[in-house]
Protein backbone atom coordinates (compact mmCIF):
# COMPACT_ATOMS: atom_id res chain seq x y z
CA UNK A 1 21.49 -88.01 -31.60
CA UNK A 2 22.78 -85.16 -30.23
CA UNK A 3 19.77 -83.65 -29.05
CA UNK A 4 18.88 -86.71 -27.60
CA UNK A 5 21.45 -86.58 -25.62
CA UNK A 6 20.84 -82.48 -24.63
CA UNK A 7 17.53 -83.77 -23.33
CA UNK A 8 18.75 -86.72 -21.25
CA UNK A 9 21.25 -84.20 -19.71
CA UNK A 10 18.50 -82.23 -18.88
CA UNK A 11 16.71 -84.18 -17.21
CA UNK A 12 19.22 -85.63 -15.45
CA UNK A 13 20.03 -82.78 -13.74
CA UNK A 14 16.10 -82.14 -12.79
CA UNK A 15 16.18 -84.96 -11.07
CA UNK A 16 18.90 -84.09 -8.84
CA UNK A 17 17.69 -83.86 -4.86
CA UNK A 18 18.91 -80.89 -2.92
CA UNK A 19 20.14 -81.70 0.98
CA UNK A 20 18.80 -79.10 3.34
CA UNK A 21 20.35 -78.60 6.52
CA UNK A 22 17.36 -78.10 9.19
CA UNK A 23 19.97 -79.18 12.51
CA UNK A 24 19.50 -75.46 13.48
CA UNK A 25 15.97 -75.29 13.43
CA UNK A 26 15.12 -78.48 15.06
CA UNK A 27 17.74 -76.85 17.92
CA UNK A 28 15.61 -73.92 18.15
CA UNK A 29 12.36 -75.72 18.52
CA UNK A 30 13.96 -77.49 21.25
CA UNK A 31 15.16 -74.96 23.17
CA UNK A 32 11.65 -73.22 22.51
CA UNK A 33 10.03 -76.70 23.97
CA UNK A 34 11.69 -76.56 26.86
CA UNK A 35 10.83 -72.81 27.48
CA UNK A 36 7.31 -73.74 26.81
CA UNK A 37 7.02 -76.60 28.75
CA UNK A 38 8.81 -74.87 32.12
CA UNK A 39 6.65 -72.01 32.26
CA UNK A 40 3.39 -73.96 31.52
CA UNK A 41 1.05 -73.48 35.06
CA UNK A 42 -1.51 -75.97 34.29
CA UNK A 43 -3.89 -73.41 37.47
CA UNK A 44 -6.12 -70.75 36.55
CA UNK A 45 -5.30 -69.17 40.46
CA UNK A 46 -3.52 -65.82 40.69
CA UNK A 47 -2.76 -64.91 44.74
CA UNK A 48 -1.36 -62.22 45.95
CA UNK A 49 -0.65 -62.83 49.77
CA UNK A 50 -1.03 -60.26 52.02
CA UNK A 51 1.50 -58.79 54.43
CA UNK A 52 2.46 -61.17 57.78
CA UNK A 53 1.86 -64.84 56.09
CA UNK A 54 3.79 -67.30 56.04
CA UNK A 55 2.05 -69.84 54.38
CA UNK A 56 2.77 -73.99 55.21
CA UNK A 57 4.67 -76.29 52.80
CA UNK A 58 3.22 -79.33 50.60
CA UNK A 59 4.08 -81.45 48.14
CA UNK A 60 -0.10 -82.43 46.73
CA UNK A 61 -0.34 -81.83 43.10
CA UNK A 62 -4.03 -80.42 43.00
CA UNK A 63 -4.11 -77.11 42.06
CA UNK A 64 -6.58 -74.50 42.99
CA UNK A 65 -9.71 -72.29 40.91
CA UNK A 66 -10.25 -69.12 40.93
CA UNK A 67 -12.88 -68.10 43.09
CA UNK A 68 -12.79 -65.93 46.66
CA UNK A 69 -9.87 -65.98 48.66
CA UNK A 70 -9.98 -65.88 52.55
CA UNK A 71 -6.38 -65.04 54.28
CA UNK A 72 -5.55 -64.91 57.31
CA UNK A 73 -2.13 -63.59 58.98
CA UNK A 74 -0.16 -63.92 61.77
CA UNK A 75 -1.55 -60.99 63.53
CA UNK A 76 -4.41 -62.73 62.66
CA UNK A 77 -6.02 -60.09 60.35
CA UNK A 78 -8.37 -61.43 58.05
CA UNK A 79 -8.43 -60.39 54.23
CA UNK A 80 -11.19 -61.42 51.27
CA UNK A 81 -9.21 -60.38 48.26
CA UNK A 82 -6.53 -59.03 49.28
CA UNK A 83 -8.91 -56.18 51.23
CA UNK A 84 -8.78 -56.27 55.41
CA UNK A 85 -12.26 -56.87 56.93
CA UNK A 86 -11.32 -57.67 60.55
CA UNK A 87 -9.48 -59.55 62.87
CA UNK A 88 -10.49 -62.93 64.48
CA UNK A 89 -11.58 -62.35 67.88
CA UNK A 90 -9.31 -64.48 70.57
CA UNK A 91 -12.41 -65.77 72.13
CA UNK A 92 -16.25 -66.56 70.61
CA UNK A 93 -16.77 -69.31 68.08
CA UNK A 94 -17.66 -67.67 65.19
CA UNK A 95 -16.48 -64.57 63.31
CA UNK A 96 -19.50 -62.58 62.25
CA UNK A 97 -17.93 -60.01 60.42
CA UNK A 98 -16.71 -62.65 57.42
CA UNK A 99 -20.34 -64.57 57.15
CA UNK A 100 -21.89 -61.37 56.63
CA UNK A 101 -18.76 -60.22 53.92
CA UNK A 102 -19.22 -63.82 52.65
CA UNK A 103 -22.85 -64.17 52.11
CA UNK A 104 -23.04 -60.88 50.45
CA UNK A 105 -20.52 -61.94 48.22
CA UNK A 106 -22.57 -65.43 47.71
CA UNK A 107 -25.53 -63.31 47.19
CA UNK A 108 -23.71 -61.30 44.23
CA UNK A 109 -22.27 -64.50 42.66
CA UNK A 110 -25.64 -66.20 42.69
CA UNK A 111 -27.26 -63.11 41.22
CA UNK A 112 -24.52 -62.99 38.84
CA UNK A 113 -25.06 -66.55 37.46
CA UNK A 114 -28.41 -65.95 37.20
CA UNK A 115 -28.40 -63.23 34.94
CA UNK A 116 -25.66 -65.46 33.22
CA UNK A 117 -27.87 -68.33 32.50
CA UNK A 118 -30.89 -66.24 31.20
CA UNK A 119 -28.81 -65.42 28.01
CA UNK A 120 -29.09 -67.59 24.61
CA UNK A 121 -26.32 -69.89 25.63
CA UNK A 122 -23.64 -72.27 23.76
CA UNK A 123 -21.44 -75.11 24.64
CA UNK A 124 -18.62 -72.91 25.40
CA UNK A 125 -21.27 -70.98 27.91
CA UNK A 126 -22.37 -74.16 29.44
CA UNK A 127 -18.43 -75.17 30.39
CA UNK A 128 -18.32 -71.32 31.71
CA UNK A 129 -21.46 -71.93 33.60
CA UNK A 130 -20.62 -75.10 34.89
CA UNK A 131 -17.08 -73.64 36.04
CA UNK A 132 -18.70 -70.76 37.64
CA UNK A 133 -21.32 -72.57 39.65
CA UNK A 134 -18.34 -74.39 40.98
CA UNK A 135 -16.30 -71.10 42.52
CA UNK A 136 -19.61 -69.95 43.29
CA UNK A 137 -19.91 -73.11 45.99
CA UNK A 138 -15.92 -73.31 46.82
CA UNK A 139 -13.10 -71.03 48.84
CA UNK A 140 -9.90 -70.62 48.37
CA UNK A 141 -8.08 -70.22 52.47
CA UNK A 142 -4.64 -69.21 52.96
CA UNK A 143 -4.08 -69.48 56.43
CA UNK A 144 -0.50 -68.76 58.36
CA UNK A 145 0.88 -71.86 59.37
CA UNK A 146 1.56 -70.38 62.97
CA UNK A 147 -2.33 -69.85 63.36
CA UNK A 148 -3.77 -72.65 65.88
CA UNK A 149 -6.29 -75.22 64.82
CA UNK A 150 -9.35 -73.40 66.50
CA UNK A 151 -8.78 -70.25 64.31
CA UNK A 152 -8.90 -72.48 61.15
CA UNK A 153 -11.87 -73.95 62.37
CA UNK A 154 -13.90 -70.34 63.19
CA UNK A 155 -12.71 -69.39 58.84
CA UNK A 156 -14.48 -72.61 57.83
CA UNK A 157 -17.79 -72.28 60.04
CA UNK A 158 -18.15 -69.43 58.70
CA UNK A 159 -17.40 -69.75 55.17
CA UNK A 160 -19.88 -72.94 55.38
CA UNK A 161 -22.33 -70.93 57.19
CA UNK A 162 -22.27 -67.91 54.33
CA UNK A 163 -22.83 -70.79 51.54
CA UNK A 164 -19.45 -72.21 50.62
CA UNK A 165 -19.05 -75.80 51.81
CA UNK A 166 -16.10 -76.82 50.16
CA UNK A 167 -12.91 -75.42 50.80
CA UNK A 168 -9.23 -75.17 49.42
CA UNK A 169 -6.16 -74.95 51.49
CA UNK A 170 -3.83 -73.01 49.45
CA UNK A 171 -0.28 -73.64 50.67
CA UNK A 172 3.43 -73.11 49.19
CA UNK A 173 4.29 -76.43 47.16
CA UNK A 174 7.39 -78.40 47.48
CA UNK A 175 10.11 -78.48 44.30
């Protein structure tokens, strides 16, 4: 009888639960959440703006791709990543000097993909491709919001001329 009752005592006290305090950790994954969830930038664009630009405000939620960036400053000095190639001329209706930068850079891009697609390819290559056919055909402009309409007008001729027919306006968001 009385090891009977050594063995119920033992297991007894196997079946005992043990409490585990996780408040702290769940307060740590929250605060982690939160970090997480502020600094998330659901764009792929990096810009650096060039000197002189003020850019206009907006509150649209689309966000823009990575692909070549036209700015254009107050002084109105015109800039394809981040590198000056001229300034818009205050009369004529097209600016020569950024078709020509523009198609070269449409020629390299379409030269590029070409020598991309030629390769054994897999699905993840065919999202790639598909994402790089689209900056190949799209602009990113950043205009100053001081420059007149006609100005923004002689950027997109020409960036339609060189081969890129649609464009994004990249502008400062609203909080």
């Amino acid at each position: 009888m009385a090891t009977r009752n050594k063995r119920r005592s033992v297991i007894v006290k196997k079946k005992k639960e043990l409490d585990i305090d996780i408040t702290s950790l769940l307060d740590i994954l929250v605060i982690l959440l939160v970090f997480l969830l502020k600094s998330y930038n659901p764009s792929d664009l990096k810009l650096d703006l060039t000197n002189n630009l003020e850019l206009p405000e907006s509150v649209s939620l689309l966000h823009g791709n990575q692909s070549v960036t036209i700015q254009v400053n107050k002084n109105r000095s015109v800039y394809i990543d981040n590198k000056e190639i001229g300034k818009i001329p205050k009369t004529g209706s097209n600016i020569a000097f950024l078709e020509k930068k523009l198609k070269e850079m449409k020629e390299q891009g379409d030269k590029e993909l070409k020598e991309f697609k030629s390769r054994d390819l897999t699905s993840v290559d065919k999202d790639l491709i598909k994402s790089k056919e689209r900056s190949n055909k799209q602009i990113n402009i950043v205009l100053d919001q001081t420059l007149s309409y006609s100005d923004m007008q002689k950027v997109m001729h020409a960036s339609a001329t060189a081969g890129f027919p649609k464009f994004k306006f990249i502008v400062k968001g609203g909080n």
